[in-house]
N, C-alpha and C. Protein backbone atom coordinates (compact mmCIF):
# COMPACT_ATOMS: atom_id res chain seq x y z
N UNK A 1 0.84 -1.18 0.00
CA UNK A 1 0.00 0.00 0.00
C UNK A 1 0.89 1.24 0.00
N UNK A 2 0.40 2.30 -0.78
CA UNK A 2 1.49 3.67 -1.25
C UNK A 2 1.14 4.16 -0.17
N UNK A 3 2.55 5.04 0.48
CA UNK A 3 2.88 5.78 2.14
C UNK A 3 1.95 7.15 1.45
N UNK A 4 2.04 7.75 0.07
CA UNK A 4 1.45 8.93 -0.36
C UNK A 4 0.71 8.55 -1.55
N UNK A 5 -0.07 9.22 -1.70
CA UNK A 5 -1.65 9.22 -3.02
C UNK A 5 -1.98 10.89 -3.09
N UNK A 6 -2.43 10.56 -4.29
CA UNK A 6 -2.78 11.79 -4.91
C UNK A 6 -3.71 12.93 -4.28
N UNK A 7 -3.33 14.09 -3.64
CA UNK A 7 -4.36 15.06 -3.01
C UNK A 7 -3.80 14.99 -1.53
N UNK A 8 -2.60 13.89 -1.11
CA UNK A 8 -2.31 13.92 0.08
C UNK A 8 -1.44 15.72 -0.06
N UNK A 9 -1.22 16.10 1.48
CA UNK A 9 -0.52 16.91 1.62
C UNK A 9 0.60 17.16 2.10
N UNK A 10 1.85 16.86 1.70
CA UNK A 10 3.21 16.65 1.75
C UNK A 10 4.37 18.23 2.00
N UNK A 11 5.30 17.85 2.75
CA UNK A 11 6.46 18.65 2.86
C UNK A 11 7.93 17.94 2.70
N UNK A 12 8.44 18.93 1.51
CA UNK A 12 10.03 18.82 1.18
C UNK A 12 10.68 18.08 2.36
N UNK A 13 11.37 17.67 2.22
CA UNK A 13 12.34 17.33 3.79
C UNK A 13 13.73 16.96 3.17
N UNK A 14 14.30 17.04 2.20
CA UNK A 14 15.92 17.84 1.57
C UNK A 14 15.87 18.19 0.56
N UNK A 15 17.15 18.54 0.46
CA UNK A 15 17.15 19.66 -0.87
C UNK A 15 18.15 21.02 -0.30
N UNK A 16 18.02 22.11 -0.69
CA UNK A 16 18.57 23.06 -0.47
C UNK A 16 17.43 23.53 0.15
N UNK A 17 17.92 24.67 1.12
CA UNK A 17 17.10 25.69 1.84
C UNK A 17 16.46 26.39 1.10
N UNK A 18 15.54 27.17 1.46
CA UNK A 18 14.42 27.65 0.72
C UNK A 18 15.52 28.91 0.88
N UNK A 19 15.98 29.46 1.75
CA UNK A 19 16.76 30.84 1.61
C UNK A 19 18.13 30.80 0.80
N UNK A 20 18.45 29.57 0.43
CA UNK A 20 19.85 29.50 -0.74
C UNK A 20 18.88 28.75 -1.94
N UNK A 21 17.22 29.15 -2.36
CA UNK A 21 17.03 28.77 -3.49
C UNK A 21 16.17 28.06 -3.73
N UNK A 22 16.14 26.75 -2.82
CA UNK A 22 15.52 25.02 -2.39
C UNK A 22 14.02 25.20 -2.47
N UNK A 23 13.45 24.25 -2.33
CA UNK A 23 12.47 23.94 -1.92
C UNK A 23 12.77 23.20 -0.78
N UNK A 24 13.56 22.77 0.17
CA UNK A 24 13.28 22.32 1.55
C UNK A 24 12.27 22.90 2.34
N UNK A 25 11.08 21.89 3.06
CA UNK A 25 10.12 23.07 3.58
C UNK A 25 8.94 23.54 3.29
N UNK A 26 9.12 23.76 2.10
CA UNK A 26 8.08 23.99 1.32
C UNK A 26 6.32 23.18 1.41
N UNK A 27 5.28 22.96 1.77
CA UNK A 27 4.04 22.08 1.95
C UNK A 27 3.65 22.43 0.48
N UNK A 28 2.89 21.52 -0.07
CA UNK A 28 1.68 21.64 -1.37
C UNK A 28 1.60 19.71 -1.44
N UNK A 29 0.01 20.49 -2.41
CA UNK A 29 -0.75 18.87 -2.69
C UNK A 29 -0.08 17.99 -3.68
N UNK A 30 0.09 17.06 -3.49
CA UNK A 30 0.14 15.86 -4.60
C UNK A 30 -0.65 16.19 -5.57
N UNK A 31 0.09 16.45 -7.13
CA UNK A 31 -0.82 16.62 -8.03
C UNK A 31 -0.67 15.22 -8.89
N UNK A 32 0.27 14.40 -8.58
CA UNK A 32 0.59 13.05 -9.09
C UNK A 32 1.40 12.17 -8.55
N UNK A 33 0.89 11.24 -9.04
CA UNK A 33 2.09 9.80 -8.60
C UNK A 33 2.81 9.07 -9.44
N UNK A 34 3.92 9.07 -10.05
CA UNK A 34 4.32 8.30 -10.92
C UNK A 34 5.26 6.99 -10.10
N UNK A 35 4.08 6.09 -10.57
CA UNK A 35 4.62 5.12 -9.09
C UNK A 35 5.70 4.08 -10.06
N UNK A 36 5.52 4.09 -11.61
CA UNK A 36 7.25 3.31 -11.95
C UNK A 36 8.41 4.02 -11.43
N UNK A 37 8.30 5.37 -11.51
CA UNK A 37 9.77 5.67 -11.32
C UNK A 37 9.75 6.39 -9.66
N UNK A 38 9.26 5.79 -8.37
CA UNK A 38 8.89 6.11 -7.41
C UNK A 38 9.05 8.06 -7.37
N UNK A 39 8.59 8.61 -8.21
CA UNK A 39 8.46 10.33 -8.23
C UNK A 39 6.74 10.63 -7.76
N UNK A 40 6.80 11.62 -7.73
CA UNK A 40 5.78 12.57 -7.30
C UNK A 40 6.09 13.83 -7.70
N UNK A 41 4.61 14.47 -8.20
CA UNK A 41 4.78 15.85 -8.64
C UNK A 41 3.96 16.68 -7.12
N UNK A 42 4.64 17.19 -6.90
CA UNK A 42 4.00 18.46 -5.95
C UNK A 42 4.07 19.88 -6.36
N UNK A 43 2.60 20.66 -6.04
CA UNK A 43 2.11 21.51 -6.85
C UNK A 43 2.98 23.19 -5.79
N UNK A 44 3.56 23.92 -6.73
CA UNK A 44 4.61 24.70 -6.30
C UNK A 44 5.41 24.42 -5.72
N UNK A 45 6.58 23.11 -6.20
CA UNK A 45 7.13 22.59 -5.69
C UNK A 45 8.36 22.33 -7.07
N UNK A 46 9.48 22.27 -7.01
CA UNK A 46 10.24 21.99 -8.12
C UNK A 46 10.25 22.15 -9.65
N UNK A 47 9.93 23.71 -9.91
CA UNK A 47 9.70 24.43 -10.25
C UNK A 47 11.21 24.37 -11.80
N UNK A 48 10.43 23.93 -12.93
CA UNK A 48 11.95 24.07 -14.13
C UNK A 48 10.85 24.83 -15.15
N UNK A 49 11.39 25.11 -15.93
CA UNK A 49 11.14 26.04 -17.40
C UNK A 49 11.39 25.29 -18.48
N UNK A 50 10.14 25.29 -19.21
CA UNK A 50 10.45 24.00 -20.33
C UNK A 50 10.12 25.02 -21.77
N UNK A 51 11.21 24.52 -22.69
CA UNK A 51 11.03 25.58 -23.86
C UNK A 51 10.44 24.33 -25.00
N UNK A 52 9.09 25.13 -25.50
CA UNK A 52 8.64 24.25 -26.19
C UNK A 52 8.42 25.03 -27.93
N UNK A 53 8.09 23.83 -28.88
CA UNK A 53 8.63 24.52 -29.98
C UNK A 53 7.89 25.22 -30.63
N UNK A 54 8.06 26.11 -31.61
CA UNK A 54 6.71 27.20 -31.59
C UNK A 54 6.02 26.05 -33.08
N UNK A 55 4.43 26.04 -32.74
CA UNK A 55 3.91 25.39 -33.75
C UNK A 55 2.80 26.22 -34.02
N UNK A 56 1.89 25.82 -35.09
CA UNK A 56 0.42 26.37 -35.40
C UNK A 56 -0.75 25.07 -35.04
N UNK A 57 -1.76 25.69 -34.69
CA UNK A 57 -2.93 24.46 -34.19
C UNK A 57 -4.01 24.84 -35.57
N UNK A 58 -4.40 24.16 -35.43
CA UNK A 58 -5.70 24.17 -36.72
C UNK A 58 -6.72 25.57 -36.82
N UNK A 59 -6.40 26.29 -36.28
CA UNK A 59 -7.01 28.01 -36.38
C UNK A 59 -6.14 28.49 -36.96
N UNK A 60 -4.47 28.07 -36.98
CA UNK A 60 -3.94 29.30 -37.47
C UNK A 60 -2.79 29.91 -36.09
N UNK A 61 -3.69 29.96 -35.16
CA UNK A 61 -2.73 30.31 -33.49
C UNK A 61 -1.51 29.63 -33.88
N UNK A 62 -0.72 30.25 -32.85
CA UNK A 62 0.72 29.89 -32.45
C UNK A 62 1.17 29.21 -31.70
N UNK A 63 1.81 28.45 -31.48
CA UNK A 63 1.58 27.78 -30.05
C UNK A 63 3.04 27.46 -29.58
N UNK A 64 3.29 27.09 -28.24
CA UNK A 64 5.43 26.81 -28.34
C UNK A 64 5.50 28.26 -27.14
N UNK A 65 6.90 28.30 -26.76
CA UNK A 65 7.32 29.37 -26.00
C UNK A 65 7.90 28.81 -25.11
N UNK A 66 8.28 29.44 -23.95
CA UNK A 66 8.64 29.47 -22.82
C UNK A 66 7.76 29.23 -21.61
N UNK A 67 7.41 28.15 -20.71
CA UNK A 67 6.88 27.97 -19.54
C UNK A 67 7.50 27.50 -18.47
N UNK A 68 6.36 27.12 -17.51
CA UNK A 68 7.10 26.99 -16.09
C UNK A 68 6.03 26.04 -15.58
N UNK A 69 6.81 24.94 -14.89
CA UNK A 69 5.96 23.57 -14.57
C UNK A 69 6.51 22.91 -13.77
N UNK A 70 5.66 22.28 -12.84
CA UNK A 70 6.51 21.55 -11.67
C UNK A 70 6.62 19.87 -12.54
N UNK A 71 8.41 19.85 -11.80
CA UNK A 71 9.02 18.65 -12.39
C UNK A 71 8.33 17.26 -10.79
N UNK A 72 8.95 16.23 -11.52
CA UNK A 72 8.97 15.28 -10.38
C UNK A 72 9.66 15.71 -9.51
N UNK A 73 9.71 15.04 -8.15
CA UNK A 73 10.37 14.42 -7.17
C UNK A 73 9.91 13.47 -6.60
N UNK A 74 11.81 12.74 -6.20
CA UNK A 74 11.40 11.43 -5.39
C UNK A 74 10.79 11.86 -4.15
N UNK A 75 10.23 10.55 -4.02
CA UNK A 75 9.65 10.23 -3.17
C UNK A 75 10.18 10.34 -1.70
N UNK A 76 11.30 9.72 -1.66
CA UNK A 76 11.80 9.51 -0.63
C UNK A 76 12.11 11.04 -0.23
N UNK A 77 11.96 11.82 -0.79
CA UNK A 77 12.49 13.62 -0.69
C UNK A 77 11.27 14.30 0.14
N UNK A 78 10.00 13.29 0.10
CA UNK A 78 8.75 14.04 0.55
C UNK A 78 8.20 13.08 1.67
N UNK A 79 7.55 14.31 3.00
CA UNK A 79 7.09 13.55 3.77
C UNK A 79 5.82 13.88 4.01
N UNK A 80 4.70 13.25 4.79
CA UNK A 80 3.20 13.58 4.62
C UNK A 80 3.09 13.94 5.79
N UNK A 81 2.14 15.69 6.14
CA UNK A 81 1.81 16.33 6.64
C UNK A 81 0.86 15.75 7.66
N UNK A 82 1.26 16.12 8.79
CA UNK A 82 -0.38 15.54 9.71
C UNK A 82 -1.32 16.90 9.88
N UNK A 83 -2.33 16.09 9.66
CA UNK A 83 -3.07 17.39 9.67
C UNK A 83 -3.64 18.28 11.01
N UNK A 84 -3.13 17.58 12.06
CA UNK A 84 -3.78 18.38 13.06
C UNK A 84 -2.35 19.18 13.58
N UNK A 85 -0.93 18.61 13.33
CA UNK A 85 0.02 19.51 13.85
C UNK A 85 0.66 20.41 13.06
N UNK A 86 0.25 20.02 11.71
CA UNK A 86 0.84 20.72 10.02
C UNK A 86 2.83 20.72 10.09
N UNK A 87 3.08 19.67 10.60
CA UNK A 87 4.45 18.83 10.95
C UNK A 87 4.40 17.52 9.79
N UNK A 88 5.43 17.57 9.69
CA UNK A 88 5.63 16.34 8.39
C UNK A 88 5.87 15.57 9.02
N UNK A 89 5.15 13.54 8.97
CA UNK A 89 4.93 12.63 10.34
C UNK A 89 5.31 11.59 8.75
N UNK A 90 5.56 10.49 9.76
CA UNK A 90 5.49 9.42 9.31
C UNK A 90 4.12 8.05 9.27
N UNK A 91 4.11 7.18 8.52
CA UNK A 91 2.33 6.85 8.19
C UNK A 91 2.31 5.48 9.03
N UNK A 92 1.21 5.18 9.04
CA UNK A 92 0.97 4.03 9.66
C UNK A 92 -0.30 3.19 8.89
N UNK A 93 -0.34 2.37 9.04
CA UNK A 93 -1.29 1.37 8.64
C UNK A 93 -1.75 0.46 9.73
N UNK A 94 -2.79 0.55 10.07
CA UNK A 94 -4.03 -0.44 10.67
C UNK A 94 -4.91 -1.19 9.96
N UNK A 95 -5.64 -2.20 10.12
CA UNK A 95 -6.51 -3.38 9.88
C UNK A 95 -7.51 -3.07 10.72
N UNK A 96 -8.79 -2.75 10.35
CA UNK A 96 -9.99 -2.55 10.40
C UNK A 96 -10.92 -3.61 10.10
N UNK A 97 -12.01 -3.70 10.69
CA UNK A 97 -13.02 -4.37 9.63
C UNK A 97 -14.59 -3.47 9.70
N UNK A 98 -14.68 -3.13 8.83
CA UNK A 98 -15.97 -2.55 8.21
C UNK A 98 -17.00 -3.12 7.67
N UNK A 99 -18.06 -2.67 7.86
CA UNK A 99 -19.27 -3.48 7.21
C UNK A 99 -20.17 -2.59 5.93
N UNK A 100 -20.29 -3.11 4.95
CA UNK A 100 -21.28 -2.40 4.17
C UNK A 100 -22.19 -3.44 3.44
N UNK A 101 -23.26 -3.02 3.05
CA UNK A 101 -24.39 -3.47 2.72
C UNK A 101 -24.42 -5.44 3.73
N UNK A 102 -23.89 -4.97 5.00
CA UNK A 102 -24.14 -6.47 6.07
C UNK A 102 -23.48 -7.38 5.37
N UNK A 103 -22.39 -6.95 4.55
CA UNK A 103 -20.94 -7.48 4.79
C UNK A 103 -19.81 -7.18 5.08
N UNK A 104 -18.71 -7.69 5.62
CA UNK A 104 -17.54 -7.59 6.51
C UNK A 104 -16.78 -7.58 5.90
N UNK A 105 -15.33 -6.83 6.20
CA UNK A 105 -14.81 -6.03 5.05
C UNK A 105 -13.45 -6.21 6.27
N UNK A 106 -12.40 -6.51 5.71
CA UNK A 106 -10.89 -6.03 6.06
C UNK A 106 -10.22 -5.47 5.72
N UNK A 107 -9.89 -4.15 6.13
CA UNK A 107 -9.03 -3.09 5.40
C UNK A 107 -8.43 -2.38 5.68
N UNK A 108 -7.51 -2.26 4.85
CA UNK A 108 -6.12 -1.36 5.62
C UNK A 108 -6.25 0.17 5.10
N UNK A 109 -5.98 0.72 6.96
CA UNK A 109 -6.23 2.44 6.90
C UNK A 109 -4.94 2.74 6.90
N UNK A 110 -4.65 4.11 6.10
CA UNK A 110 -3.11 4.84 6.55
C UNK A 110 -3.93 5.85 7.57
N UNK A 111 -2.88 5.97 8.46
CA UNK A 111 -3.21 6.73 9.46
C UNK A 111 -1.75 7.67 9.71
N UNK A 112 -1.60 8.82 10.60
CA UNK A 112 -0.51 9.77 10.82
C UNK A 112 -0.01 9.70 11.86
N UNK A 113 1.37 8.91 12.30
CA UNK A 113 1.87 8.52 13.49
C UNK A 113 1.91 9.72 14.07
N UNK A 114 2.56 10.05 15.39
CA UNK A 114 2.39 11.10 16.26
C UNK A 114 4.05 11.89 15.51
N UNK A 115 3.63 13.18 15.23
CA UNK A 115 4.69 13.82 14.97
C UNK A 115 6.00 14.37 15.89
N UNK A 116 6.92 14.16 15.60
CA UNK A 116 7.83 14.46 16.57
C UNK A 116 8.41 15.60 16.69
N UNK A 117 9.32 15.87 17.01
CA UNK A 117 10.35 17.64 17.20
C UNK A 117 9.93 18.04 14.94
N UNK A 118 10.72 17.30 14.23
CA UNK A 118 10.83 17.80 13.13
C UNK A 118 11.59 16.21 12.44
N UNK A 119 11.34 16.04 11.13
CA UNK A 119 11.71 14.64 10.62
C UNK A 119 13.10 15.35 9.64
């Protein structure tokens, strides 16, 4: 079962300092998971400029230029936010059993271990 999913809310934890440049630190949502190459995109988060080539679309427009788009990062670079201390925690998993429509169900919850000083 994935420690992070899409919409979780995650913080940098290396990299360079945010005051020499970094994103260390930094919180935003999971806007993806690219779970072959264990990356994650986080939204204002690793920030490159991609030059794309100038073309025409079927009106006639222009299209191509210069933008700005968040790249991957690993995984292992990001940790998940608890939400009641807004501290980056480590996850846990429990076994439940739930019932729906009066059947019994076993399933595993991620849950947010207790956050400590700072990870």
């Amino acid at each position: 079962m994935a420690h992070i999913k899409k919409g979780d809310l995650v913080q940098v934890i290396s990299g360079r300092k945010q005051d020499k440049g970094g994103d260390r630190g930094k919180q935003g949502e999971v806007l993806e998971v690219l779970v072959e190459q264990n990356r994650v995109v986080v939204q204002g988060v690793n920030y490159v400029t991609k030059h794309s080539r100038v073309g025409q679309s079927q009106r006639g427009t222009k299209t191509g230029g210069i933008e700005t788009m968040e790249a991957p990062i690993h995984i292992s670079n990001v940790a998940l936010v608890d939400p009641s201390t807004k501290k980056p925690t480590r996850v846990g998993h429990r076994v439940e059993e739930r019932t729906k429509d009066g059947v019994k169900r076993t399933v595993r919850v991620r849950y947010a271990k207790k956050s400590g000083k700072d990870l």
